[in-house]
Protein backbone atom coordinates (compact mmCIF):
# COMPACT_ATOMS: atom_id res chain seq x y z
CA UNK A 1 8.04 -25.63 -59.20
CA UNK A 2 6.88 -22.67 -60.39
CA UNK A 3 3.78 -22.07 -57.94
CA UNK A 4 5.79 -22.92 -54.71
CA UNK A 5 8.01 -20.06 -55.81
CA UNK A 6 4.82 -18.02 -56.54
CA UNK A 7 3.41 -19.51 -53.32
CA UNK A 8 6.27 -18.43 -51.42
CA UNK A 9 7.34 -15.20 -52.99
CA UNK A 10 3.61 -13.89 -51.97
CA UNK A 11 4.35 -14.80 -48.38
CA UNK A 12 7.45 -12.59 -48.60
CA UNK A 13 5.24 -10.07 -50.19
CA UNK A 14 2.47 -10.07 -47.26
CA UNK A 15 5.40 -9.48 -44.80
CA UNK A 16 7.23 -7.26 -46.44
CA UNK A 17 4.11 -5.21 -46.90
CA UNK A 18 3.63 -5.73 -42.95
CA UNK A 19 7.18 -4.16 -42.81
CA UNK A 20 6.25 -1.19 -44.75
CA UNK A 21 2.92 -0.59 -42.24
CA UNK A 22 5.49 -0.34 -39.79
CA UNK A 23 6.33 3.15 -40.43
CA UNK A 24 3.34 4.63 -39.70
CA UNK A 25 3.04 3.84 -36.04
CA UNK A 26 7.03 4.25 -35.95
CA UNK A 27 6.66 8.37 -37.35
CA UNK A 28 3.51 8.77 -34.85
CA UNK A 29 5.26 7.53 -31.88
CA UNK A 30 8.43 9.49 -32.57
CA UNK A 31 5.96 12.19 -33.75
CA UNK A 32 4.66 12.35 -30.53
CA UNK A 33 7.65 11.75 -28.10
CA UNK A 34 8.98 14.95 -29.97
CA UNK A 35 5.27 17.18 -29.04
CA UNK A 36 5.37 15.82 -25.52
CA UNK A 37 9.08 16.68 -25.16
CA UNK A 38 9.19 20.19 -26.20
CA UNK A 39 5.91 21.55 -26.22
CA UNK A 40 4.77 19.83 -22.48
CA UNK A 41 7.66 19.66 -21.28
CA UNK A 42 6.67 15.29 -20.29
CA UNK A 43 8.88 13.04 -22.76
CA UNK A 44 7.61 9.68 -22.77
CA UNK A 45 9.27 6.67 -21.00
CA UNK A 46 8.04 4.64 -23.64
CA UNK A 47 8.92 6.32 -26.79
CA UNK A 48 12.90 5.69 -27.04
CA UNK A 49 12.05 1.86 -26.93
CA UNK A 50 9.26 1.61 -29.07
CA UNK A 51 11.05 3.44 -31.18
CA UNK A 52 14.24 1.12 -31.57
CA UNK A 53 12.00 -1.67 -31.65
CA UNK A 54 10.14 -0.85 -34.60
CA UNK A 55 12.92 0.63 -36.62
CA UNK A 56 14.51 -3.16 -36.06
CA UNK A 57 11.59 -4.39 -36.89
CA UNK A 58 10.74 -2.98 -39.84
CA UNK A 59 14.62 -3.09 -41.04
CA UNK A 60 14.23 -7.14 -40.41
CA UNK A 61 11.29 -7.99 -42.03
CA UNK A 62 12.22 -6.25 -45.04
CA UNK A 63 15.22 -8.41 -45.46
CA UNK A 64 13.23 -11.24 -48.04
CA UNK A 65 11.14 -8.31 -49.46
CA UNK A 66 14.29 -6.22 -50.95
CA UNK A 67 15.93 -9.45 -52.15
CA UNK A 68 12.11 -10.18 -54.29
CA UNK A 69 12.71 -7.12 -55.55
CA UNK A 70 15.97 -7.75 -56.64
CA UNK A 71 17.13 -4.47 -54.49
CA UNK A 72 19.94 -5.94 -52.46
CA UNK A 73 23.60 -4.25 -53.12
CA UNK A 74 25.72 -5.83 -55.94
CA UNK A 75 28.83 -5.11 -57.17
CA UNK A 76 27.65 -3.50 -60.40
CA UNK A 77 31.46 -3.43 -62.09
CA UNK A 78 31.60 -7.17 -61.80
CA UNK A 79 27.96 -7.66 -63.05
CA UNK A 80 27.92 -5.64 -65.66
CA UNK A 81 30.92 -7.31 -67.14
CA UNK A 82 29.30 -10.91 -67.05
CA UNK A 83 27.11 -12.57 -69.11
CA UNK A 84 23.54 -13.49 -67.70
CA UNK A 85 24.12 -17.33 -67.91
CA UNK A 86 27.63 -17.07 -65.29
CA UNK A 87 25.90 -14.61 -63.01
CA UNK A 88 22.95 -16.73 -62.40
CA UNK A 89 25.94 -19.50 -62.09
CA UNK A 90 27.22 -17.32 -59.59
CA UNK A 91 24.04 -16.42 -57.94
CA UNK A 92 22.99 -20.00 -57.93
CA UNK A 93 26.22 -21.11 -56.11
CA UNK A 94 26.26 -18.03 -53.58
CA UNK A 95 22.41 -18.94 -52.71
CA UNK A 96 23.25 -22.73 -52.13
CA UNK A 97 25.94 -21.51 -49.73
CA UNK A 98 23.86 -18.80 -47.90
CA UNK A 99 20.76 -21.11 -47.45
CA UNK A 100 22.08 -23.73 -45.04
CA UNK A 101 23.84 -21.01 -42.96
CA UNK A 102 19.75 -19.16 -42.96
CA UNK A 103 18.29 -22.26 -42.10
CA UNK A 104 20.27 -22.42 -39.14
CA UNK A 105 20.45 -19.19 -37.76
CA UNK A 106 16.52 -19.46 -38.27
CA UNK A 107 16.77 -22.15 -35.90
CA UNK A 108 19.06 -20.69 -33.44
CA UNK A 109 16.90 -17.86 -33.36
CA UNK A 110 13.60 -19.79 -32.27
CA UNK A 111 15.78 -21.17 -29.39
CA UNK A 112 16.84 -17.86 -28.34
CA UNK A 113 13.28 -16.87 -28.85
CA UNK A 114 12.22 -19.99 -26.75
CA UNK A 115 14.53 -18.98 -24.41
CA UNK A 116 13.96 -15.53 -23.66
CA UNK A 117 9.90 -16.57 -23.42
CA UNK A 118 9.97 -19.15 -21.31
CA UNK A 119 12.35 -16.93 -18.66
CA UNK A 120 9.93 -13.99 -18.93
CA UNK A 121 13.27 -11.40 -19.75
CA UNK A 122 12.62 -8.00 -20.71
CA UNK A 123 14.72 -5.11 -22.97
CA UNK A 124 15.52 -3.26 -19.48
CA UNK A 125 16.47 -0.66 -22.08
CA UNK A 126 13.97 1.69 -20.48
CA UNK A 127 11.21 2.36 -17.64
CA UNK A 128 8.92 0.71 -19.74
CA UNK A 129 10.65 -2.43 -19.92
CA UNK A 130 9.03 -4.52 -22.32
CA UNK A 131 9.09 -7.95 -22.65
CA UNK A 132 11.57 -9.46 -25.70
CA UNK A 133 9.92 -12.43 -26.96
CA UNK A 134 8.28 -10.11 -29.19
CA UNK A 135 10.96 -8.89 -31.01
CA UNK A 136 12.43 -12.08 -31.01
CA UNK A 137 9.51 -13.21 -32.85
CA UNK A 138 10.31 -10.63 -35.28
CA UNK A 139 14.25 -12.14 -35.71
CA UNK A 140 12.49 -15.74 -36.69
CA UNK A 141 9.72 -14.59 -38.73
CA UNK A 142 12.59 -11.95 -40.61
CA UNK A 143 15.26 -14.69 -40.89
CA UNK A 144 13.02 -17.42 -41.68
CA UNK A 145 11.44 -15.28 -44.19
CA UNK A 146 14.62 -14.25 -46.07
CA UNK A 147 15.52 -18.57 -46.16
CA UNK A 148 12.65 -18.56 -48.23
CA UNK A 149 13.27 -16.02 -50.54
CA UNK A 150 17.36 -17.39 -50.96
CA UNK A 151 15.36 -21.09 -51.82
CA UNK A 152 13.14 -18.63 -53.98
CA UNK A 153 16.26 -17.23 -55.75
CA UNK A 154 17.72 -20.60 -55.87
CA UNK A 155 15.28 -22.31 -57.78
CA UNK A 156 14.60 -19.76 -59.84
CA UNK A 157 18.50 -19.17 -61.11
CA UNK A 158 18.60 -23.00 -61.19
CA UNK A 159 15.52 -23.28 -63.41
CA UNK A 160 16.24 -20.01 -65.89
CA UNK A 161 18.55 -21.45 -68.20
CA UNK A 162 16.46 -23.88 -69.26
CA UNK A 163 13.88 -21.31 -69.91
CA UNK A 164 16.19 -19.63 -71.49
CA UNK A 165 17.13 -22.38 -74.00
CA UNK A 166 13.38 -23.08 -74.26
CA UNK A 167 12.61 -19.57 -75.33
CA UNK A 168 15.58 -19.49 -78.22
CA UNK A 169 14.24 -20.47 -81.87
CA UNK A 170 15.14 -23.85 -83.40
């Protein structure tokens, strides 16, 4: 059980990474929409959605990565004030609740994917108009991604207190 986690948590790493490379094109785009602005006078008609799309991007597919990392927001006065064998209890039960709900959005998401690829729609957000399959790719891979770090988080809250038992002296 152990290497599907590790197996799976490196998959989350890879995109989560691929999140993080994000930026750089983001800052040079907006970087550049702010030059041609006010020092040519010729904004962009491209910048605004690129722009939008990457910061969604980049928000999405970090989803699974800051739940790895264990950097998701929790209510700290509760925590604190529970032992570590209830708040995996807790985090066991809230994982087994959130991962059906994933595992169907993931789905509903490839439809709407589907959908909007097979009809050819675009953002019409802006001139450039770009086609939203793409980013609806992003919303599976982000969603699906995050599934398999809840399963991650499941197993691994389901499978600590025996470790933990294991670990204590006889």
């Amino acid at each position: 059980m152990n290497r599907l986690i590790v197996l799976l948590e490196r998959l989350v790493v890879a995109v989560g990474i691929a999140a993080a490379m994000l930026l750089v094109p983001l800052v040079l785009a907006t970087a550049w929409e702010v030059v041609a602005r006010y020092a040519f006078g010729a904004p962009t008609i491209w910048a605004y959605e690129v722009g939008y799309l990457l910061t969604g991007s980049h928000f999405l597919l970090g989803l699974a990565y800051t739940l790895r990392q264990g950097e998701h927001i929790r209510i700290d006065v509760l925590s604190a004030r529970i032992g570590p064998t209830t708040r995996r209890r807790i985090d066991a039960v809230a994982y087994a609740v959130v991962l059906p709900l994933l595992v169907w959005l993931s789905v509903a998401l490839f439809n709407y994917f589907m959908a909007g690829y097979t009809r050819g729609e675009t953002s019409g957000q802006s001139a450039l108009n770009l086609p939203v399959w793409p980013f609806r790719a992003v919303f599976v891979l982000s969603f699906t991604m995050f599934a398999l770090q809840v399963f991650c988080e499941l197993l691994k809250s389901l499978m600590a207190p025996k470790n933990d038992q294991e670990a204590q002296p006889s």
